[in-house]
N, C-alpha and C. Protein backbone atom coordinates (compact mmCIF):
# COMPACT_ATOMS: atom_id res chain seq x y z
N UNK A 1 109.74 12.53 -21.21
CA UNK A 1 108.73 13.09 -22.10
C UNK A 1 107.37 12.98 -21.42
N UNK A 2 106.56 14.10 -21.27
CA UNK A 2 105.40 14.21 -20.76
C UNK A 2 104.39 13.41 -22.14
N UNK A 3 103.31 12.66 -21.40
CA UNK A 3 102.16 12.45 -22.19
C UNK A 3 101.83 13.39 -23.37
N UNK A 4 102.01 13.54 -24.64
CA UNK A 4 101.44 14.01 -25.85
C UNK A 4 99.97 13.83 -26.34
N UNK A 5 99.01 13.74 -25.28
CA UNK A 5 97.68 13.44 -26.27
C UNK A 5 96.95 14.44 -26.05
N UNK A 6 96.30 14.92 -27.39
CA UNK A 6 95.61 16.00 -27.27
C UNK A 6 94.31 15.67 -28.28
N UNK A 7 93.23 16.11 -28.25
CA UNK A 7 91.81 15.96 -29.31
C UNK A 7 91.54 17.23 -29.72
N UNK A 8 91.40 17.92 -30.78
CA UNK A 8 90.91 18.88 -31.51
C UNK A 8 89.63 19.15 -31.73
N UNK A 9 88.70 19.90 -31.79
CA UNK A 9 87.49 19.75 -32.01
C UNK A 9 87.01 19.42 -33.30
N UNK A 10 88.16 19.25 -34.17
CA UNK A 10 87.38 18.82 -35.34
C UNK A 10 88.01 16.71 -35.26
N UNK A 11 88.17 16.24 -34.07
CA UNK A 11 88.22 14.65 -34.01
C UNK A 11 89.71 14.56 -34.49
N UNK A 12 90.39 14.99 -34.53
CA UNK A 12 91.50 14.66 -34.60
C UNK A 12 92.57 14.46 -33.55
N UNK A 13 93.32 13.41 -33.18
CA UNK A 13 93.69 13.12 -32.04
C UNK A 13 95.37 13.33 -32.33
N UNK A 14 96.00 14.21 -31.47
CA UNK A 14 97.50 14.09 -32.15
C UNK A 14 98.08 13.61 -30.71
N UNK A 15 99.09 12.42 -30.86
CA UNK A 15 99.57 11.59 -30.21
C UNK A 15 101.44 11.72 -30.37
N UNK A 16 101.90 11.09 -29.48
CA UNK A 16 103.22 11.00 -29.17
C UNK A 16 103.24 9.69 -29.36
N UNK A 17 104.58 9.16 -30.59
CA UNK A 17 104.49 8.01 -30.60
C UNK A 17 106.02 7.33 -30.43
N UNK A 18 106.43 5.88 -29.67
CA UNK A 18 108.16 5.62 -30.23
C UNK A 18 107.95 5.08 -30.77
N UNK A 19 109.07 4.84 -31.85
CA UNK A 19 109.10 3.64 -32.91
C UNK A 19 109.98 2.52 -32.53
N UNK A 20 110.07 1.37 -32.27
CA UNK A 20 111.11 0.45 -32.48
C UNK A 20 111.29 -0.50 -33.73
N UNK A 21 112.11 0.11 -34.55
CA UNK A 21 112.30 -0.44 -35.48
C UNK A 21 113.03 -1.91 -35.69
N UNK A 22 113.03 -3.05 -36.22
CA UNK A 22 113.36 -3.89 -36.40
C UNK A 22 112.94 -5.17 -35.12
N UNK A 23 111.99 -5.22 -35.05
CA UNK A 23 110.99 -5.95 -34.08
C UNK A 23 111.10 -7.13 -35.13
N UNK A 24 110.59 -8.20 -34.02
CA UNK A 24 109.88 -9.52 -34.61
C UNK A 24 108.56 -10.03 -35.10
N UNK A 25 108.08 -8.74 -34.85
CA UNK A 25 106.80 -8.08 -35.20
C UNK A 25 106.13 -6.83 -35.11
N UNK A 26 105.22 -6.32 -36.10
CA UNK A 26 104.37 -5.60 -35.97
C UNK A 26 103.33 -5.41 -35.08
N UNK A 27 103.16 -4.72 -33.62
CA UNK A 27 102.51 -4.39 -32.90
C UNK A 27 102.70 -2.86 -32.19
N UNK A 28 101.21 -2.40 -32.12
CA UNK A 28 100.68 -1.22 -31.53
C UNK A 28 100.49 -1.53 -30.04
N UNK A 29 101.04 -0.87 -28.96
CA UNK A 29 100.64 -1.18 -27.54
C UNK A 29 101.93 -0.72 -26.61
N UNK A 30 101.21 -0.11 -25.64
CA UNK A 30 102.46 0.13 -24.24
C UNK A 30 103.04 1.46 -24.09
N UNK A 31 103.90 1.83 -23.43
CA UNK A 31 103.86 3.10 -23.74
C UNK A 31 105.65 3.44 -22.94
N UNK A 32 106.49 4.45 -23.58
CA UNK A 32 107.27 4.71 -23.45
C UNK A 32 106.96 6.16 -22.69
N UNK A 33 108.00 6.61 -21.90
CA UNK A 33 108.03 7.76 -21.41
C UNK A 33 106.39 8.27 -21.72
N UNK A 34 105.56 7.91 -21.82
CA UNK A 34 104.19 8.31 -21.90
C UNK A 34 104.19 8.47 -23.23
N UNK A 35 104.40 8.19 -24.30
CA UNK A 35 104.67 8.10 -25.63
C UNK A 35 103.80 6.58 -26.34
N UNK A 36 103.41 6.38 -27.08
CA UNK A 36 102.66 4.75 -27.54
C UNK A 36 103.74 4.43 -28.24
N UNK A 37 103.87 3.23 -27.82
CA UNK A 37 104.95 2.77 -28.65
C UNK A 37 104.28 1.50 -29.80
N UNK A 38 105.29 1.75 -30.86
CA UNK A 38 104.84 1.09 -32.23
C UNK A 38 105.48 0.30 -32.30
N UNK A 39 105.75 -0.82 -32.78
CA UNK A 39 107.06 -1.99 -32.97
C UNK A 39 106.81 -2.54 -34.07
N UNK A 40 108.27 -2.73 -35.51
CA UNK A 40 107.81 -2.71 -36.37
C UNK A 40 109.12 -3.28 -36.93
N UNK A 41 108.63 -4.68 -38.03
CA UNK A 41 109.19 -5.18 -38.52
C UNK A 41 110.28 -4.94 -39.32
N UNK A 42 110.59 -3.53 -40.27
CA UNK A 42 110.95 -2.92 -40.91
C UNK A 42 111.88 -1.94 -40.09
N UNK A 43 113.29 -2.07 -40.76
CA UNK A 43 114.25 -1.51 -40.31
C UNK A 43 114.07 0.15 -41.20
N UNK A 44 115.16 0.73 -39.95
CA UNK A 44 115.08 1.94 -39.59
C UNK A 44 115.91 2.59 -41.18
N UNK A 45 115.87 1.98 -42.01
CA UNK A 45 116.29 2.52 -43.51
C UNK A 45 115.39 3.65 -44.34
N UNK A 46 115.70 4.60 -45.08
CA UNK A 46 114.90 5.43 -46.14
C UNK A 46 113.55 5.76 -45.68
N UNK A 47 113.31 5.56 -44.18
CA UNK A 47 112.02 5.95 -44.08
C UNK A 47 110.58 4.62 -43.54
N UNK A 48 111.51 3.50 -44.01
CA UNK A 48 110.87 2.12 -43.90
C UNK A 48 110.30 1.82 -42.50
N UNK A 49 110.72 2.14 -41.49
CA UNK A 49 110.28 2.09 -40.46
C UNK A 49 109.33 3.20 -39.84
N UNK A 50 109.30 4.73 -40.68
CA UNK A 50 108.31 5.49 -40.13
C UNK A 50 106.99 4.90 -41.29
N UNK A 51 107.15 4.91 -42.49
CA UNK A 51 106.40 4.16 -42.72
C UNK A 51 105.50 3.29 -42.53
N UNK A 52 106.35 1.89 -41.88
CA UNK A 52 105.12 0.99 -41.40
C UNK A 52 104.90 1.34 -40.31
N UNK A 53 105.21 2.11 -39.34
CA UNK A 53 104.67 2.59 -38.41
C UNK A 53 103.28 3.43 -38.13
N UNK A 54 103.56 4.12 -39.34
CA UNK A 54 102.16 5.00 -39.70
C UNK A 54 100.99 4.24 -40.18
N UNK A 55 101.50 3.19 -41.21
CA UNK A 55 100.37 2.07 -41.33
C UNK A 55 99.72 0.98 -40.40
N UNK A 56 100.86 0.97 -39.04
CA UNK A 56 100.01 -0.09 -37.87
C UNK A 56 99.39 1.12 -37.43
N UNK A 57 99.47 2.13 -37.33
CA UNK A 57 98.64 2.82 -36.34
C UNK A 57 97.04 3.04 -37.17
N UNK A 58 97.50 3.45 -38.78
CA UNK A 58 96.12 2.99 -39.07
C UNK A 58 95.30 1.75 -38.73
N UNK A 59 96.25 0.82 -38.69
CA UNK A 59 95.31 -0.26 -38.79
C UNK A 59 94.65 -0.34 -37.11
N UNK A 60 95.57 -0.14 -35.84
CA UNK A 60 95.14 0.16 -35.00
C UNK A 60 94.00 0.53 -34.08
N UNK A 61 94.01 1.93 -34.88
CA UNK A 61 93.02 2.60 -35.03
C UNK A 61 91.76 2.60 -35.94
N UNK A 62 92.14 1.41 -36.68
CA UNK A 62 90.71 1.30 -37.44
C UNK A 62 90.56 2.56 -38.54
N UNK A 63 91.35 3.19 -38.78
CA UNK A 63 90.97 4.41 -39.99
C UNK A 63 92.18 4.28 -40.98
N UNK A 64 91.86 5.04 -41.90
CA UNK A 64 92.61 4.83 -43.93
C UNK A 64 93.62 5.31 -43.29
N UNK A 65 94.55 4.75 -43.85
CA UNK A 65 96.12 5.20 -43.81
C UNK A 65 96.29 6.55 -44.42
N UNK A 66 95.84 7.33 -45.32
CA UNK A 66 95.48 9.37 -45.12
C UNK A 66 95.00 9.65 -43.99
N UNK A 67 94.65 8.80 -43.39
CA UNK A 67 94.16 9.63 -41.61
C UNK A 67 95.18 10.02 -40.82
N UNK A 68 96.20 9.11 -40.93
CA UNK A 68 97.44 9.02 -40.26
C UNK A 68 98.69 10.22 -40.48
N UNK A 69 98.96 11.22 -39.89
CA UNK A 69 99.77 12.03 -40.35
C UNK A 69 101.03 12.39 -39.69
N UNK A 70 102.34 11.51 -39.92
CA UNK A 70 103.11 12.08 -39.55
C UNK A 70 103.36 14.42 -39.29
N UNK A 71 103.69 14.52 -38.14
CA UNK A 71 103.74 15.77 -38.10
C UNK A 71 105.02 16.08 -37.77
N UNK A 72 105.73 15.69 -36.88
CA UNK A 72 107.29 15.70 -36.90
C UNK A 72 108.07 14.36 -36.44
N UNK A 73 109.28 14.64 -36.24
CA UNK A 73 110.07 13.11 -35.45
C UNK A 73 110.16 12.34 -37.13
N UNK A 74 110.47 12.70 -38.43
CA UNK A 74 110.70 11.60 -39.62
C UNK A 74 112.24 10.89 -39.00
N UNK A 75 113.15 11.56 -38.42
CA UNK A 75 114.42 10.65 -38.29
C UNK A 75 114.56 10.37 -37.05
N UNK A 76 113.24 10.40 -36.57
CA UNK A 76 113.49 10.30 -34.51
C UNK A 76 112.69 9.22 -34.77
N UNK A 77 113.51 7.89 -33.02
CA UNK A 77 112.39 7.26 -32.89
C UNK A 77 111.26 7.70 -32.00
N UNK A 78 110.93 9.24 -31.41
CA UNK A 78 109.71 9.65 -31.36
C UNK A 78 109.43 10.45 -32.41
N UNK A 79 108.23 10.37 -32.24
CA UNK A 79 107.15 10.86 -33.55
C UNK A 79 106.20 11.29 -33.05
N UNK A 80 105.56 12.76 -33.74
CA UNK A 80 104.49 13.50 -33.32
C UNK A 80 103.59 12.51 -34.43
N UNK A 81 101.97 12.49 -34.50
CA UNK A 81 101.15 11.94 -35.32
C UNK A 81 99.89 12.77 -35.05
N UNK A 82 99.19 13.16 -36.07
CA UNK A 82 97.74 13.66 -36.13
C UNK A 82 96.72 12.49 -36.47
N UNK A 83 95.71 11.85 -36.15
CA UNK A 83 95.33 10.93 -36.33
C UNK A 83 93.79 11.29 -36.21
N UNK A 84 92.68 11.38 -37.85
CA UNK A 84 91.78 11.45 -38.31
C UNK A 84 90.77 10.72 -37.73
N UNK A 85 89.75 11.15 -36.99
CA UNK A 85 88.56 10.28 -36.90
C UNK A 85 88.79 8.66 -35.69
N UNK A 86 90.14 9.22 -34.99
CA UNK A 86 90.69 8.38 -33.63
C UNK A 86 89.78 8.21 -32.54
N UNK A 87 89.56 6.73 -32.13
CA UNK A 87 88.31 6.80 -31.08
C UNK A 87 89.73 6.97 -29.88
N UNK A 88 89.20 8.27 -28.72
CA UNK A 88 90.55 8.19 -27.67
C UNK A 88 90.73 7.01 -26.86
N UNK A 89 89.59 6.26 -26.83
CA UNK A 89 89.60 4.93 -25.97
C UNK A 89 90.19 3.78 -26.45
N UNK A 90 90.38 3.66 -27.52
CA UNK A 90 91.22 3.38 -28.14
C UNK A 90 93.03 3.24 -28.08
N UNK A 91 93.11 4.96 -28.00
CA UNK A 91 94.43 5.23 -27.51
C UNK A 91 94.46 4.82 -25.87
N UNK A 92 93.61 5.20 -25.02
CA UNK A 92 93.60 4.68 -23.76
C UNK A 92 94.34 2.93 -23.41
N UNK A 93 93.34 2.14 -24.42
CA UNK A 93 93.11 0.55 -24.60
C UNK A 93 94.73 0.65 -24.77
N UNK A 94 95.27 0.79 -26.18
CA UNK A 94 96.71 0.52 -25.91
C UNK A 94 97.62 0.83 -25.52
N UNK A 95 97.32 2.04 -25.07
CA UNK A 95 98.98 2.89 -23.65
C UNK A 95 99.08 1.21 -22.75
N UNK A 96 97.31 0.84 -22.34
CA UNK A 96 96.88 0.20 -21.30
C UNK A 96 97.86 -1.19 -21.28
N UNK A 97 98.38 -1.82 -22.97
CA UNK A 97 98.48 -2.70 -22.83
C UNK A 97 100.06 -3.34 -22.98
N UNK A 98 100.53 -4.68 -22.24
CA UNK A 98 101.82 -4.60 -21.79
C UNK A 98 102.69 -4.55 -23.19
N UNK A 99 104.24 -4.42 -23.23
CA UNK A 99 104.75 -4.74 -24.29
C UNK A 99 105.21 -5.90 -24.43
């Protein structure tokens, strides 16, 4: 998978994300096939894991969990995301950081 990051001119940052569901924790950082990977406490059931996934990346990113928009990937562990008011350095900071 090629790098997914793109910025819109209206600040919206849409990102490529993996999920690993059923982690020992909740953490944002590192990067899969050029993808950010999410790691997340919450198993891969009804949605539970795209879920809190969408909520670390808010928190991540510092913006309301409506910023956060799943766009495709609901039963994949990659996931497209639109992400409201995203500083890109930000996204830079955690591709940057190990898993």
């Amino acid at each position: 998978m090629t790098p997914a990051v793109q910025e819109d001119s209206g600040g919206v940052l849409k990102i490529a994300v993996w999920v690993h569901p059923g982690s020992r924790r909740t953490v944002v950082g590192g990067s899969h096939d050029g993808a950010l990977v999410v790691r997340v406490v919450a198993r891969a059931v009804g949605g539970a894991a795209t879920d809190a996934a969408l909520g670390a990346l808010a928190a991540a990113f510092k913006v309301r969990s409506r910023d956060v928009v799943l766009v495709s990937g609901a039963t994949s562990r990659t996931k497209i995301v639109h992400i409201a008011g995203a500083d890109p350095a930000t996204l830079g900071d955690l591709l940057a950081r190990d898993r």
